[in-house]
PDB file of N, CA and C in Angstrom:
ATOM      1  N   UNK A   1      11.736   4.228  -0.982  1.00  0.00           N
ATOM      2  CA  UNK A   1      10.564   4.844  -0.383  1.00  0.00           C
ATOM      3  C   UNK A   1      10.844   6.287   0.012  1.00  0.00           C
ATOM      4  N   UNK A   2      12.346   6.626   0.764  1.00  0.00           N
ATOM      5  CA  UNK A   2      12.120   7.873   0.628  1.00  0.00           C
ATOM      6  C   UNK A   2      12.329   8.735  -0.572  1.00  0.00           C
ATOM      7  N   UNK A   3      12.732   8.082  -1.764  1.00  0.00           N
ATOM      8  CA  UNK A   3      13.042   8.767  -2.821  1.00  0.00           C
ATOM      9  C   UNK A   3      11.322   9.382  -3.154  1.00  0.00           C
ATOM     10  N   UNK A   4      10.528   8.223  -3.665  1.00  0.00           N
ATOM     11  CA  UNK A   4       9.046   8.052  -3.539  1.00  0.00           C
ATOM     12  C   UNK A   4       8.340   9.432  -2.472  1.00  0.00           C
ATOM     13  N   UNK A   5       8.711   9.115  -1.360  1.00  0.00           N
ATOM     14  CA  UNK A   5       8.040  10.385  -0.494  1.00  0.00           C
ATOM     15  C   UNK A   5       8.481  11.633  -1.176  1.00  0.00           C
ATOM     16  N   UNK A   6       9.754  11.476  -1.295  1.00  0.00           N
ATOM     17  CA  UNK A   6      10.175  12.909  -2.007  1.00  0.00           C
ATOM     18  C   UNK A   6       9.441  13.800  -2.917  1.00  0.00           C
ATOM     19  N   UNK A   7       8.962  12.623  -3.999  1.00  0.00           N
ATOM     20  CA  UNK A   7       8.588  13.346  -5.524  1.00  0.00           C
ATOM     21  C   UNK A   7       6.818  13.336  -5.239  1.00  0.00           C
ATOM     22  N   UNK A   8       6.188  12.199  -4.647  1.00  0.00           N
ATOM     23  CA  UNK A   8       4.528  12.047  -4.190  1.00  0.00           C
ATOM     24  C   UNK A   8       4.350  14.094  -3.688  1.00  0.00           C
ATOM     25  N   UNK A   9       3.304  14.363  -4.421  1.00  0.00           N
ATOM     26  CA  UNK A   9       2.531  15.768  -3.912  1.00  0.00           C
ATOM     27  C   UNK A   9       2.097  15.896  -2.553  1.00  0.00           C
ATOM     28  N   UNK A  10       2.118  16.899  -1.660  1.00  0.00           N
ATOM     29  CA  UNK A  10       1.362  16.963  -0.420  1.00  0.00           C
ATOM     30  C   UNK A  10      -0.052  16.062  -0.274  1.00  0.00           C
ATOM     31  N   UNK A  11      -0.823  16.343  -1.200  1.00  0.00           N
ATOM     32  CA  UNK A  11      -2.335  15.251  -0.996  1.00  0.00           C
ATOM     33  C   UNK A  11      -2.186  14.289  -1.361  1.00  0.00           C
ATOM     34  N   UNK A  12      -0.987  13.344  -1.789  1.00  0.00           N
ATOM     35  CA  UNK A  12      -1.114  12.051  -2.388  1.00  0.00           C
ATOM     36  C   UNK A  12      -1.780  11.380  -0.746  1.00  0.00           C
ATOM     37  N   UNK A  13      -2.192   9.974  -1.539  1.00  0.00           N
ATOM     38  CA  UNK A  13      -2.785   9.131  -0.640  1.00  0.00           C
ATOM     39  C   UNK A  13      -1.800   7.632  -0.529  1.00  0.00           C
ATOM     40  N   UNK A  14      -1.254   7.483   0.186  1.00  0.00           N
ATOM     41  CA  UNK A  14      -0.846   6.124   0.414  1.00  0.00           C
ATOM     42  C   UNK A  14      -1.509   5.263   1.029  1.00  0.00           C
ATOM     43  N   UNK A  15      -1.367   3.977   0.568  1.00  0.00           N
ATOM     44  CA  UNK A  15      -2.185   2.813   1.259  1.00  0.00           C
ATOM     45  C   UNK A  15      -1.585   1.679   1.550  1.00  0.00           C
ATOM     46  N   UNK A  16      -0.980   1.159   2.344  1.00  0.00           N
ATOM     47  CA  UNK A  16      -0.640   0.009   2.532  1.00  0.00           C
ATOM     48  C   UNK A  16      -0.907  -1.477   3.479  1.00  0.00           C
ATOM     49  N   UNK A  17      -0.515  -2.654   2.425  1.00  0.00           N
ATOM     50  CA  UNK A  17      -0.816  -3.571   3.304  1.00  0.00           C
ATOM     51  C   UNK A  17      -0.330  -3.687   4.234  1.00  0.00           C
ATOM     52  N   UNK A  18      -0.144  -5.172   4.721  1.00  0.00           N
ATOM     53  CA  UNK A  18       0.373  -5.380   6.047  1.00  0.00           C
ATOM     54  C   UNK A  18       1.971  -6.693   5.965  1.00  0.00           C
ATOM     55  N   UNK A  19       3.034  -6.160   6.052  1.00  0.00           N
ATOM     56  CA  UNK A  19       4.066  -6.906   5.905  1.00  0.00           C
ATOM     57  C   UNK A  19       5.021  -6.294   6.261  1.00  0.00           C
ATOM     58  N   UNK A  20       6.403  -6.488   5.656  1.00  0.00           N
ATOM     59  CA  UNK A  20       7.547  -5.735   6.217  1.00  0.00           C
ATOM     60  C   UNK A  20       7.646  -4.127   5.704  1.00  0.00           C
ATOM     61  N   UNK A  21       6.778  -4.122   4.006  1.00  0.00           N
ATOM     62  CA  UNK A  21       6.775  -3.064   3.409  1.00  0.00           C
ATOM     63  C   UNK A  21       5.730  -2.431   4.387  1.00  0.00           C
ATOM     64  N   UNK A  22       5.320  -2.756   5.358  1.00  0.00           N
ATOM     65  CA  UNK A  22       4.349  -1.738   6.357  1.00  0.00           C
ATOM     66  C   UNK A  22       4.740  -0.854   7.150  1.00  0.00           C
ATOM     67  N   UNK A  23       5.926  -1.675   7.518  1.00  0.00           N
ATOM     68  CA  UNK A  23       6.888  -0.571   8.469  1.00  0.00           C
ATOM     69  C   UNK A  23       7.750   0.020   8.079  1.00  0.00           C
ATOM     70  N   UNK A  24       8.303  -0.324   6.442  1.00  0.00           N
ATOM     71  CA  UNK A  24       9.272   0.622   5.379  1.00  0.00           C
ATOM     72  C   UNK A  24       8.499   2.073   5.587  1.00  0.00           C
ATOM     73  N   UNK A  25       7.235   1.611   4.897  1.00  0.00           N
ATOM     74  CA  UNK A  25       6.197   2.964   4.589  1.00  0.00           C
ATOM     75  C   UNK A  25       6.051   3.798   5.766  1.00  0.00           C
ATOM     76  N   UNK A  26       6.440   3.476   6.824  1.00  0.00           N
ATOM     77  CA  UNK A  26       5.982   4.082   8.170  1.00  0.00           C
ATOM     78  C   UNK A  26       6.773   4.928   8.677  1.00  0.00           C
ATOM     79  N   UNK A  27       8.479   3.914   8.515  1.00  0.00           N
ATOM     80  CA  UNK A  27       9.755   4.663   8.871  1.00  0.00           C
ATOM     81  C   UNK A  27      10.277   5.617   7.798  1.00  0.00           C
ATOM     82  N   UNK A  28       9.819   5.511   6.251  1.00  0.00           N
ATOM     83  CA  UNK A  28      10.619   6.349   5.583  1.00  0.00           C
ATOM     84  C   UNK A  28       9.662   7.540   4.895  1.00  0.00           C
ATOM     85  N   UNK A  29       8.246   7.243   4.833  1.00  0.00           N
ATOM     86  CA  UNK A  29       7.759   7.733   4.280  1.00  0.00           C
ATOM     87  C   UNK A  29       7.245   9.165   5.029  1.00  0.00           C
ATOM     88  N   UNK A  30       7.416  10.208   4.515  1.00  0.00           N
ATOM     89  CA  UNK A  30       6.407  11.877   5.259  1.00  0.00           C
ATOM     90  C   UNK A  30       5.021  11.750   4.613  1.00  0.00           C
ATOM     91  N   UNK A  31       4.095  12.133   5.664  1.00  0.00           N
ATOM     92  CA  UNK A  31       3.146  12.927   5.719  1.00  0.00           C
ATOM     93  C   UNK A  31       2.395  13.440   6.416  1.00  0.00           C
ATOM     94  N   UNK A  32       1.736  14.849   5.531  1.00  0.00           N
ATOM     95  CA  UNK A  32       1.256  16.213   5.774  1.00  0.00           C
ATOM     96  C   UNK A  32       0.042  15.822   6.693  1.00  0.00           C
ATOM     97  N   UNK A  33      -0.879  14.866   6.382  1.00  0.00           N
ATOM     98  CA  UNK A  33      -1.835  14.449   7.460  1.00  0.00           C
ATOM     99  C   UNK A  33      -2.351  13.215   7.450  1.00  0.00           C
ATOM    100  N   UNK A  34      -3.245  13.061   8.628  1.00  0.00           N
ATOM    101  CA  UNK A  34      -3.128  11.627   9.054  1.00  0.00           C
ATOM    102  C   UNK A  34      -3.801  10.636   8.086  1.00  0.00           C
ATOM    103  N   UNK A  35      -4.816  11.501   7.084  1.00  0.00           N
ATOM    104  CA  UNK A  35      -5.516  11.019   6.403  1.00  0.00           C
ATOM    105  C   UNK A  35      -5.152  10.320   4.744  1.00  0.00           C
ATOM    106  N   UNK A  36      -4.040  10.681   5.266  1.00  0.00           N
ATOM    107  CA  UNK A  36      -2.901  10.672   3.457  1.00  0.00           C
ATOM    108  C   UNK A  36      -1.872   9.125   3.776  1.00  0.00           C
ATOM    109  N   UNK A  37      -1.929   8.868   4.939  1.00  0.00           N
ATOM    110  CA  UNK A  37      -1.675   7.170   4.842  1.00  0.00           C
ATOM    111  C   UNK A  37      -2.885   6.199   5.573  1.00  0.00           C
ATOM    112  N   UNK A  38      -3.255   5.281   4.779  1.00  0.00           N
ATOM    113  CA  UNK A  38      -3.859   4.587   5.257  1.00  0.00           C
ATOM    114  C   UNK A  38      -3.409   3.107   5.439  1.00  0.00           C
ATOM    115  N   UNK A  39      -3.711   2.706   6.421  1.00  0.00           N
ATOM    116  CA  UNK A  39      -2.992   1.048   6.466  1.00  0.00           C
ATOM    117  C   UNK A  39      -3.916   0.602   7.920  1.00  0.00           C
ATOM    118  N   UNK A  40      -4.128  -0.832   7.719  1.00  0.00           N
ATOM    119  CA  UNK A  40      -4.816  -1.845   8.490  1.00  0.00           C
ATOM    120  C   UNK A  40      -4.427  -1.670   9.910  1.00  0.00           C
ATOM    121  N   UNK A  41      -2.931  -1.026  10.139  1.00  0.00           N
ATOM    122  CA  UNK A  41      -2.544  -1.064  11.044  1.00  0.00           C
ATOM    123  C   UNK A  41      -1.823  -2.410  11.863  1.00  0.00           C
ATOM    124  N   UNK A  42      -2.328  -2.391  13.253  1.00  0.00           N
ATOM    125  CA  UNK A  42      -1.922  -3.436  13.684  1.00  0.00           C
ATOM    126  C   UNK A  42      -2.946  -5.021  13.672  1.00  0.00           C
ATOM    127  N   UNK A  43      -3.956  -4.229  12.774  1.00  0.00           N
ATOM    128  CA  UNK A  43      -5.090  -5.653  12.644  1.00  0.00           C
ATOM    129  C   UNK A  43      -4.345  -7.055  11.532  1.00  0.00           C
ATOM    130  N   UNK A  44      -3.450  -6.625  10.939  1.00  0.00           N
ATOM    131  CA  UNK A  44      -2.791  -7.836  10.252  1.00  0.00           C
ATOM    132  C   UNK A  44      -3.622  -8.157   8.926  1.00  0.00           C
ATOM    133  N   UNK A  45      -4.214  -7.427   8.617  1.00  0.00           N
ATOM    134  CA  UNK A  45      -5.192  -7.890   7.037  1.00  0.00           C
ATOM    135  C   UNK A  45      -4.152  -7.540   6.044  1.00  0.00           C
ATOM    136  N   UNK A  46      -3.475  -8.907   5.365  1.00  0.00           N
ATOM    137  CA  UNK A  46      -3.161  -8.855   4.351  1.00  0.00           C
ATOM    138  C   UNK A  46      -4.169  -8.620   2.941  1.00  0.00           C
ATOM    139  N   UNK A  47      -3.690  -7.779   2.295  1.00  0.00           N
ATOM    140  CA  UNK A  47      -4.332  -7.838   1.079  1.00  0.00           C
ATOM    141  C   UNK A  47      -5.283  -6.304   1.270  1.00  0.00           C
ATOM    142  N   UNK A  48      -5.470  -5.462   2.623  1.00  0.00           N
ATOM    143  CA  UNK A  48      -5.533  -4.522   2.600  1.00  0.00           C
ATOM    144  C   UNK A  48      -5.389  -3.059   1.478  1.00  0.00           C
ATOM    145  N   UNK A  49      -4.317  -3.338   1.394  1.00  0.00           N
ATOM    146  CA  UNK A  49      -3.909  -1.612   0.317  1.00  0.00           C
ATOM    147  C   UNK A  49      -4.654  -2.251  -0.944  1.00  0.00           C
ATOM    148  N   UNK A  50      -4.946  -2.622  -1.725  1.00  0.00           N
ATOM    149  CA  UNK A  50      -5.338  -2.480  -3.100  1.00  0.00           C
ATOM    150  C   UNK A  50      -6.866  -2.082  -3.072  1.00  0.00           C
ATOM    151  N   UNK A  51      -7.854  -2.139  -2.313  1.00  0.00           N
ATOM    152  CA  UNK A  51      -8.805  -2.089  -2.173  1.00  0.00           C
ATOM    153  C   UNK A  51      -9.164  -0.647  -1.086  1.00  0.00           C
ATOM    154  N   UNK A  52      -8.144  -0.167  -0.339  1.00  0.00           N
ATOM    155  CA  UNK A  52      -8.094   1.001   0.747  1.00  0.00           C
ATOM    156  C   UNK A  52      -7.996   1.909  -0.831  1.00  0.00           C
ATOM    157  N   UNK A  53      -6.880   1.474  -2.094  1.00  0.00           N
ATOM    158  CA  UNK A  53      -6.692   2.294  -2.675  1.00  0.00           C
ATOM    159  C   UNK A  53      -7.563   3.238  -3.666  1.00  0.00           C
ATOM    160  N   UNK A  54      -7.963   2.151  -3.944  1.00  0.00           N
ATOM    161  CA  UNK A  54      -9.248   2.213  -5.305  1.00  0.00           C
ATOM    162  C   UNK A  54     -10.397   2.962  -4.158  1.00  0.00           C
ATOM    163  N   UNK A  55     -10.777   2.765  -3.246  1.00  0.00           N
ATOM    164  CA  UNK A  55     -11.687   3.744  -2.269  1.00  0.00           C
ATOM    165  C   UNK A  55     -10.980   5.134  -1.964  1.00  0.00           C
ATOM    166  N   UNK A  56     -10.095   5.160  -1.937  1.00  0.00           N
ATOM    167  CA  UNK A  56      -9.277   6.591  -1.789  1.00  0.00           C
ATOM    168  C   UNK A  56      -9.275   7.405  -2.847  1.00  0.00           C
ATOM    169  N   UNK A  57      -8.958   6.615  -4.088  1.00  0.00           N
ATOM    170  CA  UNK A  57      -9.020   7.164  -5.187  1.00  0.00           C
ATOM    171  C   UNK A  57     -10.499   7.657  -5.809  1.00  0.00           C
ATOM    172  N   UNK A  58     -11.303   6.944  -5.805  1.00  0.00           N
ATOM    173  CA  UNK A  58     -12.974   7.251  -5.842  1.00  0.00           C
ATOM    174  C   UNK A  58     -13.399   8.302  -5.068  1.00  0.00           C
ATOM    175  N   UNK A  59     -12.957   8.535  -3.527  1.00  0.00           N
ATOM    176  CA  UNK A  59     -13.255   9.914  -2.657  1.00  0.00           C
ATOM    177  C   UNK A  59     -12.714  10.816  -3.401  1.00  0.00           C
ATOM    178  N   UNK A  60     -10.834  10.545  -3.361  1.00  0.00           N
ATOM    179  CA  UNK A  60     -10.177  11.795  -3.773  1.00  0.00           C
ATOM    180  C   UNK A  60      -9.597  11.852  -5.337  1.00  0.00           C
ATOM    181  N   UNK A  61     -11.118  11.944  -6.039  1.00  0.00           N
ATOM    182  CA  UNK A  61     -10.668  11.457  -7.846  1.00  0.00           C
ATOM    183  C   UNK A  61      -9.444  12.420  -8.318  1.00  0.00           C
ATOM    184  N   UNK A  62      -9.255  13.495  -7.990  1.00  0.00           N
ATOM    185  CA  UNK A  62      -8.312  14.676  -8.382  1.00  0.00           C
ATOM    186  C   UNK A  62      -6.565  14.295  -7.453  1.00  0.00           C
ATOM    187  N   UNK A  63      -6.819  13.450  -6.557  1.00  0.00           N
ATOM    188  CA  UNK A  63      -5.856  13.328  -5.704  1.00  0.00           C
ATOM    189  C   UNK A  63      -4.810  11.986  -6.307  1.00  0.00           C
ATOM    190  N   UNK A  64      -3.220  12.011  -6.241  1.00  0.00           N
ATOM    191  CA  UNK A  64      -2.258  11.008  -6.145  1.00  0.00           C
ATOM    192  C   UNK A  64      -2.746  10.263  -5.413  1.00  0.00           C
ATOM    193  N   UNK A  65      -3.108   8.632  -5.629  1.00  0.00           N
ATOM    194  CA  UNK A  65      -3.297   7.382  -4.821  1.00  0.00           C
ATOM    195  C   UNK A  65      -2.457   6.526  -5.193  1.00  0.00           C
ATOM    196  N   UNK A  66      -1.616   5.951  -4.427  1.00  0.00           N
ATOM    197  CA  UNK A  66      -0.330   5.009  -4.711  1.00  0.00           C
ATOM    198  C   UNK A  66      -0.670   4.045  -3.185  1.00  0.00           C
ATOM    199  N   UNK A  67      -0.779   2.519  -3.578  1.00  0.00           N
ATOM    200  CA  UNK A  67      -0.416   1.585  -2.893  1.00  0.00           C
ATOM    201  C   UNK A  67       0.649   0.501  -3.202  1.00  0.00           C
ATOM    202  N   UNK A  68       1.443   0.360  -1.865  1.00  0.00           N
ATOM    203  CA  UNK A  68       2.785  -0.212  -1.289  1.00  0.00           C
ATOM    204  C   UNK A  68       1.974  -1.729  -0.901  1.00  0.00           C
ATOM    205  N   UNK A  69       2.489  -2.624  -1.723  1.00  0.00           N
ATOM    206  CA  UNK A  69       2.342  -3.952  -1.589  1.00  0.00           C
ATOM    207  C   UNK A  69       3.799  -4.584  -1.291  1.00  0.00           C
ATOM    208  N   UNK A  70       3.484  -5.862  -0.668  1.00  0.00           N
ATOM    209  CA  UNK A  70       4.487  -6.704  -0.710  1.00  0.00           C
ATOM    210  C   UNK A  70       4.012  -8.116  -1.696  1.00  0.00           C
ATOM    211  N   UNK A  71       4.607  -8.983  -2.688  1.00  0.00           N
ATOM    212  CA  UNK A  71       4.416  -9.763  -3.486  1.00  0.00           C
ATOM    213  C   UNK A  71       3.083 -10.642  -2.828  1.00  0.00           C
ATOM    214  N   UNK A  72       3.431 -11.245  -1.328  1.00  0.00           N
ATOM    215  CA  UNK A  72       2.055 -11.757  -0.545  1.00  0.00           C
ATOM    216  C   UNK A  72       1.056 -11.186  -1.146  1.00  0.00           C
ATOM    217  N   UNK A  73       1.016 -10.019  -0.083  1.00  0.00           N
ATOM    218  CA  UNK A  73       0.041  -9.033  -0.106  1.00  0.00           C
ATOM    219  C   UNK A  73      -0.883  -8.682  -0.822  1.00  0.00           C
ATOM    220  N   UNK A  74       0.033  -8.684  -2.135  1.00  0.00           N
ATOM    221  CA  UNK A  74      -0.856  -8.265  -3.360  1.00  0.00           C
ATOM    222  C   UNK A  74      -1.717  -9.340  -3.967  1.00  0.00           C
ATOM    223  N   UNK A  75      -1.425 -10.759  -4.046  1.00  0.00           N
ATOM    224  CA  UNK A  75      -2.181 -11.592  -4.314  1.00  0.00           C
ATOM    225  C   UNK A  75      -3.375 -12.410  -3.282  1.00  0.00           C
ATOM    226  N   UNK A  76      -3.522 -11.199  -2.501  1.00  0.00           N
ATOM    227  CA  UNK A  76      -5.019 -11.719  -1.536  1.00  0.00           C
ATOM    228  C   UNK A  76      -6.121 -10.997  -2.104  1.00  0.00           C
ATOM    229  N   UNK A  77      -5.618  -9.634  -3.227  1.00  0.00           N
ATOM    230  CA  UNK A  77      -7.058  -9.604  -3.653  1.00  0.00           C
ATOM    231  C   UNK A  77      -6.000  -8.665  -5.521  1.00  0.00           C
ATOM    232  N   UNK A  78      -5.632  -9.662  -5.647  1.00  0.00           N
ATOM    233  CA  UNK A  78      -5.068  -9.212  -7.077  1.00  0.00           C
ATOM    234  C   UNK A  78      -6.229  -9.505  -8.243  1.00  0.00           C
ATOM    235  N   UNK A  79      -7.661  -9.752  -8.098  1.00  0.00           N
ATOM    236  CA  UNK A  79      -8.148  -9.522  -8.435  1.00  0.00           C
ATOM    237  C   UNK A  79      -8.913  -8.147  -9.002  1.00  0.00           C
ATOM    238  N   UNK A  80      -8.586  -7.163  -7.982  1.00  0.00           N
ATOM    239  CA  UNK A  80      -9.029  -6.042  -8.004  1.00  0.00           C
ATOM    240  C   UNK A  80      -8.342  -4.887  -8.842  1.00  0.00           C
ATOM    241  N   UNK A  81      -8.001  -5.539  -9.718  1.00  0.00           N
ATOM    242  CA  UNK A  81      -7.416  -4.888 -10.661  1.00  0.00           C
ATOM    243  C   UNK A  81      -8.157  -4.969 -11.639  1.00  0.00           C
ATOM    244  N   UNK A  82      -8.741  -5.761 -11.669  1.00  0.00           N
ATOM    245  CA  UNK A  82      -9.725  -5.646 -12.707  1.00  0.00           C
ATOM    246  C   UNK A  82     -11.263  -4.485 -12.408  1.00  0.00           C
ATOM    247  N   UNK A  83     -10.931  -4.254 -11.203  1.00  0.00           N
ATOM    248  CA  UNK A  83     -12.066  -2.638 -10.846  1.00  0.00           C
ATOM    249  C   UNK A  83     -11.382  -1.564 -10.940  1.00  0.00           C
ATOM    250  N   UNK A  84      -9.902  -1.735 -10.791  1.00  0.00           N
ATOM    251  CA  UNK A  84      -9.409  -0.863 -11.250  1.00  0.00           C
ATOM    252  C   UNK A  84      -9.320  -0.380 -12.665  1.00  0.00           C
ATOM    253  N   UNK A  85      -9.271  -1.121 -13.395  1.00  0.00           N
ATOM    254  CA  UNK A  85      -9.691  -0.978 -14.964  1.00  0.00           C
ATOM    255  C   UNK A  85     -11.323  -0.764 -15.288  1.00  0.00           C
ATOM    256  N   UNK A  86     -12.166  -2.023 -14.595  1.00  0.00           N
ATOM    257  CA  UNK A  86     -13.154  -1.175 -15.434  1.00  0.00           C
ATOM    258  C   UNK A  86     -13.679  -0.050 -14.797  1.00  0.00           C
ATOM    259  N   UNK A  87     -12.880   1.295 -13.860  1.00  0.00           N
ATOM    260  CA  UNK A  87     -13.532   1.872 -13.535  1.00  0.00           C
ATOM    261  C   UNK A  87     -12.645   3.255 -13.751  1.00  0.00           C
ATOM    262  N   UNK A  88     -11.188   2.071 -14.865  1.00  0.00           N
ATOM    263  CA  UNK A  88     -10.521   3.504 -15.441  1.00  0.00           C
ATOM    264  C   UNK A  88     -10.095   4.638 -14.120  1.00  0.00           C
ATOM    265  N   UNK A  89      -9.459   3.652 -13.036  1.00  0.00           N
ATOM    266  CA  UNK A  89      -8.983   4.310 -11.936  1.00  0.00           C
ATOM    267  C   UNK A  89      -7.701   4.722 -11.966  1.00  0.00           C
ATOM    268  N   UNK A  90      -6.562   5.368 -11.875  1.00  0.00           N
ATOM    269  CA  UNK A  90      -5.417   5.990 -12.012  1.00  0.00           C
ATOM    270  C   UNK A  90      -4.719   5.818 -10.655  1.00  0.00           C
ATOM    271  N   UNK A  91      -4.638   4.403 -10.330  1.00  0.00           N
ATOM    272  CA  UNK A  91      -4.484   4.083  -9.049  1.00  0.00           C
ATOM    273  C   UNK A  91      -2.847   3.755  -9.410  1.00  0.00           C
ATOM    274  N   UNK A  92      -2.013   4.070  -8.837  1.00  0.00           N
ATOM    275  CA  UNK A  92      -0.729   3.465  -8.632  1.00  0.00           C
ATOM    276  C   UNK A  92      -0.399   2.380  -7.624  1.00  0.00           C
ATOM    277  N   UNK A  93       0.628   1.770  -8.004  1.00  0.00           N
ATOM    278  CA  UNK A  93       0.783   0.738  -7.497  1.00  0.00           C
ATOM    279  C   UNK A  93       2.439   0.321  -7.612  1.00  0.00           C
ATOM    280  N   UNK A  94       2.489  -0.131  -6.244  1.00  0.00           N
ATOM    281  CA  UNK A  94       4.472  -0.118  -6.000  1.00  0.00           C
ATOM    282  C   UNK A  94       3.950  -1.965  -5.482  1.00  0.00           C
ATOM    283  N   UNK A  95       5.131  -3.028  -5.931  1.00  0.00           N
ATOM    284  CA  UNK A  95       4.771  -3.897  -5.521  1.00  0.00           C
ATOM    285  C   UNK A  95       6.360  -4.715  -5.210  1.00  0.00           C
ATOM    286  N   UNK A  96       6.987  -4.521  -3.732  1.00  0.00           N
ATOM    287  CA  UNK A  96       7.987  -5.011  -3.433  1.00  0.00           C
ATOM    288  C   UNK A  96       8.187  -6.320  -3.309  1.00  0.00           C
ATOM    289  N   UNK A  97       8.719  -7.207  -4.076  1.00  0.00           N
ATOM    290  CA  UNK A  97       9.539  -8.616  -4.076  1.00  0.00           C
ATOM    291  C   UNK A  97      10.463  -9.026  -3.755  1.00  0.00           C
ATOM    292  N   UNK A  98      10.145  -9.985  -2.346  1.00  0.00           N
ATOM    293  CA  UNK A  98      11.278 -10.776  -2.046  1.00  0.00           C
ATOM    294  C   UNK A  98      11.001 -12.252  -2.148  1.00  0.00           C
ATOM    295  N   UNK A  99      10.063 -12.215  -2.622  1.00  0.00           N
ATOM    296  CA  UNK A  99       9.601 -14.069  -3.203  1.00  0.00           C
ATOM    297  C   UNK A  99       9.462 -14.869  -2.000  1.00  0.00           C
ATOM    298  N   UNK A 100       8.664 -13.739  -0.804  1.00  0.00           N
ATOM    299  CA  UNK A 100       8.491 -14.724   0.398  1.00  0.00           C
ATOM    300  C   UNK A 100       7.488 -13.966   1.487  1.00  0.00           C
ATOM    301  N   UNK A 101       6.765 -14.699   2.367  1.00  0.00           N
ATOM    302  CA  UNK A 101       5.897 -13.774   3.101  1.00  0.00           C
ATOM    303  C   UNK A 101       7.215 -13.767   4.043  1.00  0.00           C
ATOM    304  N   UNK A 102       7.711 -12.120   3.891  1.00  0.00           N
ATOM    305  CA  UNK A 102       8.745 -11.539   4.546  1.00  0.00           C
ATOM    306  C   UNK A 102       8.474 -11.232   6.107  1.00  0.00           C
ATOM    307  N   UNK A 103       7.248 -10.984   6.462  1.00  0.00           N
ATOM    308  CA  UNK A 103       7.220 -10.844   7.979  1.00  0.00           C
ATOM    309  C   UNK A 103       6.963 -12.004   8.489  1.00  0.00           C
ATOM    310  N   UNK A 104       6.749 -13.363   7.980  1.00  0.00           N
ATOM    311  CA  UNK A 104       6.034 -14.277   8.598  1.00  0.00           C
ATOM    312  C   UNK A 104       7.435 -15.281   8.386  1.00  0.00           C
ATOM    313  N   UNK A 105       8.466 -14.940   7.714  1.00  0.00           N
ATOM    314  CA  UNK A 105       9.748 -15.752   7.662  1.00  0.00           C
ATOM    315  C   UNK A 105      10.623 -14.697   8.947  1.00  0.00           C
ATOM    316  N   UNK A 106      10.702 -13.870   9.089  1.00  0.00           N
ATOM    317  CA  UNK A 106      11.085 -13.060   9.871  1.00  0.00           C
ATOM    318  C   UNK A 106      10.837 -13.352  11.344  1.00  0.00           C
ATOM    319  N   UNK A 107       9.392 -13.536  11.467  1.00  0.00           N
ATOM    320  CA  UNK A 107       8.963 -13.973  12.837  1.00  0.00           C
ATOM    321  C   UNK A 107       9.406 -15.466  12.624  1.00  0.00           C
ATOM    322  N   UNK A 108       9.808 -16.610  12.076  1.00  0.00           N
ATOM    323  CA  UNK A 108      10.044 -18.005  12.025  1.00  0.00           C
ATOM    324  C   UNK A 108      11.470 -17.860  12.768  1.00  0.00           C
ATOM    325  N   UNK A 109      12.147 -17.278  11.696  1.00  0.00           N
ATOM    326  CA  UNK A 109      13.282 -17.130  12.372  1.00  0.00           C
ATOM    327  C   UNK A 109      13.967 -16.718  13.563  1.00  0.00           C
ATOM    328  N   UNK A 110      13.210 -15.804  14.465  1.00  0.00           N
ATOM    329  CA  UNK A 110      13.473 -15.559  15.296  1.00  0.00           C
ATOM    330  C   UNK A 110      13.031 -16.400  16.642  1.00  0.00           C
ATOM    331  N   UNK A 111      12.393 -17.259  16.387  1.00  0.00           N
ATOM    332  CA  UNK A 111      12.182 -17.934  16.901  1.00  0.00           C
ATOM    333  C   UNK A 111      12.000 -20.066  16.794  1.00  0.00           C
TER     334      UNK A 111
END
């Protein structure tokens, strides 16, 4: 991710869901303004970024849009890839695998 922040342009748009890759994106990633990451925050909506993205990308058609999934994550609306195609969107997409809902084994364990 910080390699990623590195090479992403000043206006790229990041979007992310909600998992462990939420707080990767948070701790490693720069940006120029507040409006260039978007994420659910602390509301917990998985499945968030793919759909923040494709709306980011539609505002900012000229602009880098890249969403940070976690394997969960992405299959709460992995459907939407198919609007991403038929609408010929240039949406990027990073999709981290650990073959487990990583924050929700995380919180098990600790308790």
């Amino acid at each position: 991710l910080d390699q990623l922040s590195q090479k992403l342009p000043n206006t790229a748009v990041v979007c992310c869901d909600v998992g462990q890759h939420q707080m990767w994106v948070a701790q490693h990633m720069k940006f120029t303004h507040p409006s260039n990451h978007l994420s659910s925050g602390g509301a917990g909506t998985m499945g968030f970024g793919l759909p923040a993205a494709i709306g980011a990308q539609i505002a900012r058609p000229d602009n880098t849009v890249i969403t940070v999934s976690g394997d969960g994550s992405i299959m709460m609306n992995i459907q939407e890839l198919a609007t991403i195609r038929r609408n010929n969107l240039p949406v990027k997409i990073l999709i981290l695998d650990n073959q487990r809902l990583g924050m929700v084994r995380q919180w098990q364990q600790l308790f």
